[in-house]
Protein backbone atom coordinates (compact mmCIF):
# COMPACT_ATOMS: atom_id res chain seq x y z
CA UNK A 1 152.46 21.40 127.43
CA UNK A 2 152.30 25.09 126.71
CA UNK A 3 150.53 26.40 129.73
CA UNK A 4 146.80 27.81 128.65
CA UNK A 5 145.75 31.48 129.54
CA UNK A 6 141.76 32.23 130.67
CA UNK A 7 139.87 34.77 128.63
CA UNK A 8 141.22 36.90 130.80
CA UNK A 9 145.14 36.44 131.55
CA UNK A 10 146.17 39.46 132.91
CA UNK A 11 143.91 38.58 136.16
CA UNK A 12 144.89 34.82 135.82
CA UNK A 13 148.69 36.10 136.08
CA UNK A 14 148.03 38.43 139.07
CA UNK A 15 145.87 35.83 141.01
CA UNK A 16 149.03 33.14 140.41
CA UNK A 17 151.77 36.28 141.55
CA UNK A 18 149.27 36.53 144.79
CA UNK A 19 149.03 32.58 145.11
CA UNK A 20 152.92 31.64 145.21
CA UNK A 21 153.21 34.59 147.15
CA UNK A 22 151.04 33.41 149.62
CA UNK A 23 152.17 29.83 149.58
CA UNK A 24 155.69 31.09 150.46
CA UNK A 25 154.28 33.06 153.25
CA UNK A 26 152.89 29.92 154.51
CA UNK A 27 155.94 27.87 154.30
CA UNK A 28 158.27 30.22 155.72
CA UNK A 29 155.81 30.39 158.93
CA UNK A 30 155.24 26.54 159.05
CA UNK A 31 156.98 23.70 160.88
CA UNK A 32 158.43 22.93 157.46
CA UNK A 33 160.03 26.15 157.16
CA UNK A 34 163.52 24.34 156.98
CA UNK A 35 162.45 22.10 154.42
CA UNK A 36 161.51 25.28 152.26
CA UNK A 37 165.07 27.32 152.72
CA UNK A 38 166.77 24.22 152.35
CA UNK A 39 164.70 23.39 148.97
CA UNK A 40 165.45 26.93 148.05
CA UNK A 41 169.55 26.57 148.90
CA UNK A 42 170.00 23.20 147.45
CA UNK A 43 173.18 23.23 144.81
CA UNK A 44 172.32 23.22 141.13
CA UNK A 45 176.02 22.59 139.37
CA UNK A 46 176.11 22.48 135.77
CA UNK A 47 179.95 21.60 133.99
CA UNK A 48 180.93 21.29 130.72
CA UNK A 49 184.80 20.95 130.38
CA UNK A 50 186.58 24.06 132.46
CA UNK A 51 183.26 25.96 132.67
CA UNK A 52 181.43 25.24 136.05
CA UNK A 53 178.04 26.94 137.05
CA UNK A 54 177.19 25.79 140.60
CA UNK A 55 174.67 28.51 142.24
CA UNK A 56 171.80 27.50 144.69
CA UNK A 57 168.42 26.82 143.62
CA UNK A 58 167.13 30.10 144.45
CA UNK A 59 169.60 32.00 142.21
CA UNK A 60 169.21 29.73 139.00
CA UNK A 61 165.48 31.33 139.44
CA UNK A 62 166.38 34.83 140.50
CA UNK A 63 169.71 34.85 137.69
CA UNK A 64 168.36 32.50 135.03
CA UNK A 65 164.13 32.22 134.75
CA UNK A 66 164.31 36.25 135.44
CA UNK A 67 166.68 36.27 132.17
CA UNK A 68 163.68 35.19 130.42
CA UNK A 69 161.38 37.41 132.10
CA UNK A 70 163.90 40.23 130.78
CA UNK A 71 163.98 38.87 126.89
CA UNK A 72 160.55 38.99 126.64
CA UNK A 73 160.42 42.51 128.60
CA UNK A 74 162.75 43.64 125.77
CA UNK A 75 160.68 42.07 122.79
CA UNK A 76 157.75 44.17 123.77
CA UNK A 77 159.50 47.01 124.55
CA UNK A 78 161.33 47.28 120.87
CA UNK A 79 157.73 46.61 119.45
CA UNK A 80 156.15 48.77 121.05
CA UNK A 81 158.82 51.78 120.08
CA UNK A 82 158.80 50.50 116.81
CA UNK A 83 155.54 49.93 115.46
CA UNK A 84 153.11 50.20 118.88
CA UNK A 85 151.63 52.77 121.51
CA UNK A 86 155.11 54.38 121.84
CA UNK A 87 155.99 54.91 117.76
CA UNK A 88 155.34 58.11 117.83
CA UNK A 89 156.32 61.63 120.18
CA UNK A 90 152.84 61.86 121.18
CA UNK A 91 152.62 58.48 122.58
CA UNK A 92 155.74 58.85 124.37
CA UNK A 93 155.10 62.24 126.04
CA UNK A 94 152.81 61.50 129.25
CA UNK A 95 153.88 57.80 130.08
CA UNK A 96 157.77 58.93 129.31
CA UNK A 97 157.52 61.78 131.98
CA UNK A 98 155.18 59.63 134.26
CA UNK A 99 157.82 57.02 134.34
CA UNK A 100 160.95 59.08 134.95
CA UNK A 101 158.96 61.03 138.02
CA UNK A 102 157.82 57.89 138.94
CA UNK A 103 161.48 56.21 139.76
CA UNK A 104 163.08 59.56 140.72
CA UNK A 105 159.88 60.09 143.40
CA UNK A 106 160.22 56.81 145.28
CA UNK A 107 163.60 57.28 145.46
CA UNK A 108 163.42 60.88 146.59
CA UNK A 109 161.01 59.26 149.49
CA UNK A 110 163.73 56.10 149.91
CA UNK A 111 166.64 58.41 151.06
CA UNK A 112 164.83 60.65 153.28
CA UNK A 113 164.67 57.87 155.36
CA UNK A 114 167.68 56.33 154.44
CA UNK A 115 170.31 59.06 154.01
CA UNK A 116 172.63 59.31 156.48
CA UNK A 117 173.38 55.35 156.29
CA UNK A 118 175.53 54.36 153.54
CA UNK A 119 175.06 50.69 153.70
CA UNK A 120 170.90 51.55 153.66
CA UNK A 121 171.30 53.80 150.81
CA UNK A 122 172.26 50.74 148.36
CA UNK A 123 167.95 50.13 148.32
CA UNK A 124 167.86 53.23 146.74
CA UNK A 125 166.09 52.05 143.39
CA UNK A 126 164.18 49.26 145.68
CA UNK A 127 160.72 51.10 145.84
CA UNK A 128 161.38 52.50 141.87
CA UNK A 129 160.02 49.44 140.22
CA UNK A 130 156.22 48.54 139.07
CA UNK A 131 155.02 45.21 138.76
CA UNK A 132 152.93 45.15 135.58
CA UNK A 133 151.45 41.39 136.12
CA UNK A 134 149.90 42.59 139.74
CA UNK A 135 149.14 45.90 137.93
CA UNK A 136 147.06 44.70 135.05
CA UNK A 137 145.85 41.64 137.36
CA UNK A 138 143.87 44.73 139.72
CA UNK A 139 143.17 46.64 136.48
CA UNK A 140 141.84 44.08 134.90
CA UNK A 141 139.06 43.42 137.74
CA UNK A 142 136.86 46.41 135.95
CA UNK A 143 137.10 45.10 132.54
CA UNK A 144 134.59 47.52 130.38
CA UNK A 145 134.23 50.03 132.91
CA UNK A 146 137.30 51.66 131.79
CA UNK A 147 138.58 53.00 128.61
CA UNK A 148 141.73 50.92 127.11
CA UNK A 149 143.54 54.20 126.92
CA UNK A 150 143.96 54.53 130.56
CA UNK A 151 145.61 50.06 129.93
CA UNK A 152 147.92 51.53 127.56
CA UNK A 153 149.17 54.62 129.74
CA UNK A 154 149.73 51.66 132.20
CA UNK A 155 151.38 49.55 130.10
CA UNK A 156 153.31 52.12 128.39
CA UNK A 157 154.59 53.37 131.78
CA UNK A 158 155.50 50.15 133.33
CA UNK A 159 158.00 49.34 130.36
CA UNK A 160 159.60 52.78 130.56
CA UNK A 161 159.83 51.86 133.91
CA UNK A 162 161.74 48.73 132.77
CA UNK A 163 164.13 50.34 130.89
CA UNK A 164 165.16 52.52 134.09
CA UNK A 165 165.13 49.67 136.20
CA UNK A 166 167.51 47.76 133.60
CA UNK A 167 169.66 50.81 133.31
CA UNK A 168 169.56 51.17 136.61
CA UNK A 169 170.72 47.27 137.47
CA UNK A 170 173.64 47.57 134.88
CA UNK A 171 175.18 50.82 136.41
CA UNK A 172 174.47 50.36 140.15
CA UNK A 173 174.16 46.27 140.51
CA UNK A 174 177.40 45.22 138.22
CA UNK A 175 180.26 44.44 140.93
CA UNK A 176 184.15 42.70 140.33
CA UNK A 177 184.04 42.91 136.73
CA UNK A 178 185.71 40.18 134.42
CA UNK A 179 187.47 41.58 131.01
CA UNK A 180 187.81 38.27 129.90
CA UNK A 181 183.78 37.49 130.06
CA UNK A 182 183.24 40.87 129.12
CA UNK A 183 185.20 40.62 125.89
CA UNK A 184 183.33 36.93 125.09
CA UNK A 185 179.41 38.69 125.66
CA UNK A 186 180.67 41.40 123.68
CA UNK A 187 181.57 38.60 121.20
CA UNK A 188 178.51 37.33 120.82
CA UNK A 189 176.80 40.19 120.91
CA UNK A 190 178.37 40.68 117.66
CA UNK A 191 177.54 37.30 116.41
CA UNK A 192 173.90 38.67 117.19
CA UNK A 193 174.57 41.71 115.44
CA UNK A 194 175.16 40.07 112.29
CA UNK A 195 172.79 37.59 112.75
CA UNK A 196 170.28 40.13 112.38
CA UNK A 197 172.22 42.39 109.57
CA UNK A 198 172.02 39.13 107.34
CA UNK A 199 168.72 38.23 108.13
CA UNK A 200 169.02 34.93 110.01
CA UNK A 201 165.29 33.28 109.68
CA UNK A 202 165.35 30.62 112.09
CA UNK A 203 165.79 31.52 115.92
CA UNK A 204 167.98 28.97 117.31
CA UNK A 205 171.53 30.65 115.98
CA UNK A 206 170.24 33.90 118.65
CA UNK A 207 169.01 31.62 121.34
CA UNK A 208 172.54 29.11 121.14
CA UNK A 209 174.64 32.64 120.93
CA UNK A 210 171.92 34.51 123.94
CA UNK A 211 173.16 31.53 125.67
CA UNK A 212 176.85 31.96 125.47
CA UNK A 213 176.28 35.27 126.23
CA UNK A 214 173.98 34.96 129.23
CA UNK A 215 176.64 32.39 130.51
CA UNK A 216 179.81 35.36 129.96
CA UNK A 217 177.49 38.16 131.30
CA UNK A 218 177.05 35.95 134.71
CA UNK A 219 181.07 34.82 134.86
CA UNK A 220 181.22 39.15 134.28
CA UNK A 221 179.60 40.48 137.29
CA UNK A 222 176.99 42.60 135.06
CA UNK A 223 173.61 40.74 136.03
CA UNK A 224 172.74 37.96 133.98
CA UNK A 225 169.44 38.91 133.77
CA UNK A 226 170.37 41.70 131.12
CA UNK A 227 171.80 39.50 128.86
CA UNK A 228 167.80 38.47 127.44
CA UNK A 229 167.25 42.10 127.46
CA UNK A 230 170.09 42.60 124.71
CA UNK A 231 168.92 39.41 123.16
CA UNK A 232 165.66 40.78 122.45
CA UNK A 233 167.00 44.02 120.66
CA UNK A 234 168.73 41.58 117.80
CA UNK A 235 165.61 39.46 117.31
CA UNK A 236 164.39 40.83 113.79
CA UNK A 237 160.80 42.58 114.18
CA UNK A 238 159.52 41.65 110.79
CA UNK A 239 161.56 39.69 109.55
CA UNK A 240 159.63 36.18 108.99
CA UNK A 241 160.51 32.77 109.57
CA UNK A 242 159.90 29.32 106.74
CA UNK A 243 156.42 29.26 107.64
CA UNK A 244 155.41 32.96 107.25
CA UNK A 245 155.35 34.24 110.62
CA UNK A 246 156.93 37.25 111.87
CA UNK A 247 159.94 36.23 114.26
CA UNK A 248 159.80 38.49 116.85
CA UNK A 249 156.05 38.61 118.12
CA UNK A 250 155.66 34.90 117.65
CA UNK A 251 158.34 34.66 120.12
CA UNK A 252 157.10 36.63 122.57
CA UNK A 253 153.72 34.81 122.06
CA UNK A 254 155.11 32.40 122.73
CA UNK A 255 157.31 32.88 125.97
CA UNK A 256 154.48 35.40 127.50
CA UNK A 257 152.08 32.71 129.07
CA UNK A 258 155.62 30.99 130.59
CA UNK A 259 156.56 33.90 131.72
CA UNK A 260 153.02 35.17 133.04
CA UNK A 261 152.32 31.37 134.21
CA UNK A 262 155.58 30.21 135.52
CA UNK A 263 158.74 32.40 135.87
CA UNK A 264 156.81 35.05 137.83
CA UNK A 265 154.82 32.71 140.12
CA UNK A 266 158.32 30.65 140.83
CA UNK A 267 160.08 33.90 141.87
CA UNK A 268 157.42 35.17 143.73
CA UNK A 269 157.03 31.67 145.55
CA UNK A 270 161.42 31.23 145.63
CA UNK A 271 161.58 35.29 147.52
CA UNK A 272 158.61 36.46 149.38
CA UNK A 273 158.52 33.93 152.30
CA UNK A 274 159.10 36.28 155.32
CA UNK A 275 158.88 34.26 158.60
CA UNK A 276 156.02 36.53 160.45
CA UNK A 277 158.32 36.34 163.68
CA UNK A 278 160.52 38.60 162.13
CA UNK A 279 157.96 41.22 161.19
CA UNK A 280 158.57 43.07 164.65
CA UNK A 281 158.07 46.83 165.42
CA UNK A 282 161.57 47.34 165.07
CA UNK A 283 161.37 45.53 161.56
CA UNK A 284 157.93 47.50 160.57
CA UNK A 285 159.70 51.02 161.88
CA UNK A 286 163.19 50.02 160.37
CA UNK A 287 164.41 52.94 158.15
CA UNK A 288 164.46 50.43 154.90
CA UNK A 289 160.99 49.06 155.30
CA UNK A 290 159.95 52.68 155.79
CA UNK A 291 161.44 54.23 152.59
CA UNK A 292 160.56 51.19 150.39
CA UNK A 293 156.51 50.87 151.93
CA UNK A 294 156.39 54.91 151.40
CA UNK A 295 158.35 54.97 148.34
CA UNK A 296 156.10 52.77 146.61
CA UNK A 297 152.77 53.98 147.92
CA UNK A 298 153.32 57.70 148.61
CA UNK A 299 156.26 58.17 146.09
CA UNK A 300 154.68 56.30 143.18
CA UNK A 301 151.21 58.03 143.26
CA UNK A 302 152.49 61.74 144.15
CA UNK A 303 155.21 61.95 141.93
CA UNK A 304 153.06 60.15 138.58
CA UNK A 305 150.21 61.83 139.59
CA UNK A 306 151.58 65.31 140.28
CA UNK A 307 154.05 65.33 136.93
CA UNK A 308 151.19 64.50 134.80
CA UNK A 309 148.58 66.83 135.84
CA UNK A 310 151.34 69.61 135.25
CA UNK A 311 152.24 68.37 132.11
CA UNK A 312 148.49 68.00 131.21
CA UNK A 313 147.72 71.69 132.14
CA UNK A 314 150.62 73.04 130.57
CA UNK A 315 149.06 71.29 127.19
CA UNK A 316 152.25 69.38 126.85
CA UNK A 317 150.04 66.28 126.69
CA UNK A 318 146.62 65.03 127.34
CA UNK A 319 144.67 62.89 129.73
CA UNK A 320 144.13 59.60 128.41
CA UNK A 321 140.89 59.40 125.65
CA UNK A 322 138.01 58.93 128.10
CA UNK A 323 139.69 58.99 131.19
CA UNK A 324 138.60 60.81 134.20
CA UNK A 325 140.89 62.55 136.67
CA UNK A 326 139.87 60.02 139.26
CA UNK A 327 140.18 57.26 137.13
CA UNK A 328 143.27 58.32 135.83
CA UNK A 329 144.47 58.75 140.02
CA UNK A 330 143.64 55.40 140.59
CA UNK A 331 145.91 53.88 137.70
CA UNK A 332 148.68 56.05 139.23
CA UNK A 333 148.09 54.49 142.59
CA UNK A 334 148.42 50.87 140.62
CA UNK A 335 151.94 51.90 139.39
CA UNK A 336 152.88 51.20 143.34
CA UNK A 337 152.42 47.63 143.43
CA UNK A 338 156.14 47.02 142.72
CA UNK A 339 156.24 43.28 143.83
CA UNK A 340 158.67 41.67 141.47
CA UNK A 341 160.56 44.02 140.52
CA UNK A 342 161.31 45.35 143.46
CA UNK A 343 162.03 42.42 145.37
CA UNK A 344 164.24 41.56 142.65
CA UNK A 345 166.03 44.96 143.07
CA UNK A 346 166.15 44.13 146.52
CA UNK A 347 168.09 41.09 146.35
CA UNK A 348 171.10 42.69 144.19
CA UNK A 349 171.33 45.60 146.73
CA UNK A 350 171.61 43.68 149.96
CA UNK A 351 173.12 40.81 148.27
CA UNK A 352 176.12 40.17 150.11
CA UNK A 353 174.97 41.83 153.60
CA UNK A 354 172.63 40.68 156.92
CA UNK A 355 169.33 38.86 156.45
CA UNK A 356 168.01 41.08 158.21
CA UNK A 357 168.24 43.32 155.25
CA UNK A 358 166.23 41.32 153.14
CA UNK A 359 163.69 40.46 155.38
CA UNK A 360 162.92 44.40 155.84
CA UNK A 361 162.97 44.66 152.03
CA UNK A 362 160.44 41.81 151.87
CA UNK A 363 158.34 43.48 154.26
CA UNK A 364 158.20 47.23 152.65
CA UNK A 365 157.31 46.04 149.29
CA UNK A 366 154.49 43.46 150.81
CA UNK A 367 153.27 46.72 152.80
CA UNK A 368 153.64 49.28 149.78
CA UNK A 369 152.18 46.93 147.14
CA UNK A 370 149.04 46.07 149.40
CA UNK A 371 148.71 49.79 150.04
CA UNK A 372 148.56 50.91 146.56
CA UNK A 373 146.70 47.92 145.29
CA UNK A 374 144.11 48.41 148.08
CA UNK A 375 143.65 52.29 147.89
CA UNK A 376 143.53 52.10 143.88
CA UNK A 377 140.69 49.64 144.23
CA UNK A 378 138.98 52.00 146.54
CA UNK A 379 139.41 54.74 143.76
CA UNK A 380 138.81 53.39 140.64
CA UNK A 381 135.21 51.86 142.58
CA UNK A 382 134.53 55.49 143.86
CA UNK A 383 134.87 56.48 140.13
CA UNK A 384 131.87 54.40 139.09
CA UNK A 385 132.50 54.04 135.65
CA UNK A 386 130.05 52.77 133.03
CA UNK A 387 130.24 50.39 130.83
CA UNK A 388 129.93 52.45 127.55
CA UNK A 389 133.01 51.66 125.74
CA UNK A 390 132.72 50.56 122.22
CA UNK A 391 132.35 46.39 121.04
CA UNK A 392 135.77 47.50 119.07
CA UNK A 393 137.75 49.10 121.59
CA UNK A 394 136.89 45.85 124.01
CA UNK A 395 137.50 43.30 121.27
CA UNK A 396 140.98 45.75 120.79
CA UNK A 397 141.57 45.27 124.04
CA UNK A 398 141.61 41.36 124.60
């Protein structure tokens, strides 16, 4: 059964991210706490002839679900360059250089603290990322009270902020790679390719030749997760299928409330447990909680903030239609809530070292997400805006 979205999703998905969240909190710090890691570590093997996948639990979620997170990240980016809020130079201007300061500021922040240790430095990106489902989940708590521009800066930034954060993953996060299982995705990357040149209505040729090339992409040692992301660019955008319906956005319709409802929740419920006997003052003043907490809360809102009032003054771009200043602070401060992402992050950099490691990534991004998402509340009330948006901008808006 296709799980069913509220008439208002976008809190619906935040409020789930902040439940499994929470539940994994509690299960790391319970008497069952075992019984959770050993749920999370328990060997999923699938065969088929020579080819063998055998990972643990936890990495079918974090290496397979997230490749669905990243297909439908990539259908609504290429609609939304195509034909949506960033078709045109205008659009692209303020959320483009928002964005770009926003990833290079965190990480600015990440290796003052960091910079003298090599093995630290690999969390670079770690603090870069914005969680749009926590995002829109707070933004969404106003509803009317503000305009839908200031929902579409946000939006617009968090999926430039995507494409860093994949570019990012494929040239820092790709380790021991295999020419062999390069040459097959490349294959059937090409199968894609021509899928889409001769117009291929029905979706299941891309999904069966995705999957070959999610499975080569893994066997590689580029993250698997990228191989949706490339899916997604071969999907045609207008292109209809037998009944009528555009292929690409029914797709993502249809893999957003799974996403949203499931694959988000499960990774936030299969990485966030931190066992609270861990969080010690050593572990709160450790260089890499430091540098991710601050990267996200002071490195997010300074460097968005700070680019795009120059760029505004300089008439380079404008504020978002109907935004205030204050409003338009306390959206920056939302771009800090980097939950997913950056936990996700977090697990490819310390991958292979100390748990240690992870547990102080876990804690800065718990830290710097609660910071921002608290402190952008606190704004966007002190802004007391009115509800005096128009019936159609609302009804544009759902």
């Amino acid at each position: 059964m296709k799980p069913n979205a509220t008439s208002n999703p976008d809190l619906l998905a935040g409020i789930l991210l902040v439940g499994a969240a929470a539940i994994a909190m509690v299960l790391a710090n319970s008497p069952i706490n075992q019984i959770y890691e050993g749920f999370l570590n328990i060997p999923v093997i699938l065969a088929m002839g020579p080819l063998e996948l055998n990972k643990p639990l936890l990495l079918w979620v974090n290496d397979g679900l997230m490749a669905i997170f990243f297909l439908v990240v990539g259908l609504e980016i290429k609609r939304e360059i195509l034909q949506g809020s960033l078709s045109t130079p205008q659009q692209i201007v303020l959320p483009g250089v928002a964005a770009v300061a926003g990833i290079v500021a965190p990480a600015l922040v990440y290796v003052f603290f960091n910079g003298q240790d090599e093995l630290a430095l690999k969390g670079w990106a770690i603090p870069s990322a914005t969680d749009i489902a926590f995002a829109l989940g707070v933004f969404s708590l106003y509803g009317k009270r503000l305009p839908l521009s200031l929902k579409l800066f946000l939006l617009s930034v968090a999926i430039f902020d995507d494409i860093g954060a994949i570019i990012i993953i494929a040239l820092f996060y790709s380790q021991d790679l295999s020419a062999i299982s390069l040459a097959i995705a490349a294959s059937g990357v090409v199968g894609l390719f021509l899928c889409n040149r001769f117009n291929v209505k029905t979706l299941v040729p891309y999904m069966l030749i995705g999957l070959v090339v999610w499975v080569a992409v893994l066997k590689s040692g580029v993250h698997a997760t990228l191989a949706g992301f490339v899916l997604a660019w071969f999907i045609p955008l207008k292109l209809k299928n037998s009944y009528g319906e555009p292929i690409l956005p029914k797709l993502e319709h249809s893999l957003h409330p799974w996403v949203s409802f499931l694959v988000l929740p499960l990774f936030a419920f299969a990485n966030a447990g931190v066992n609270i006997e861990s969080i010690t003052m050593d572990a709160l003043l450790n260089s890499v909680t430091l540098g991710i907490a601050l990267g996200l809360f002071v490195g997010k809102q300074i460097g968005i903030f700070g680019v795009c009032w120059m760029v505004v003054k300089l008439g380079f771009a404008k504020l978002p239609d109907r935004a205030t200043w204050g409003q338009f602070y306390g959206v920056t401060l939302l771009c800090g809530i980097g939950f997913t992402m950056s936990l996700f992050i977090g697990t490819l950099a310390f991958e292979e070292q100390a748990l240690s490691y992870q547990t102080n990534v876990k804690i800065g991004v718990l830290i710097g997400s609660l910071l921002s998402a608290v402190v952008a509340i606190l704004v966007l009330n002190a802004t007391k805006a009115k509800s005096h948006f128009p019936i159609s901008e609302v009804r544009h808006e759902s």
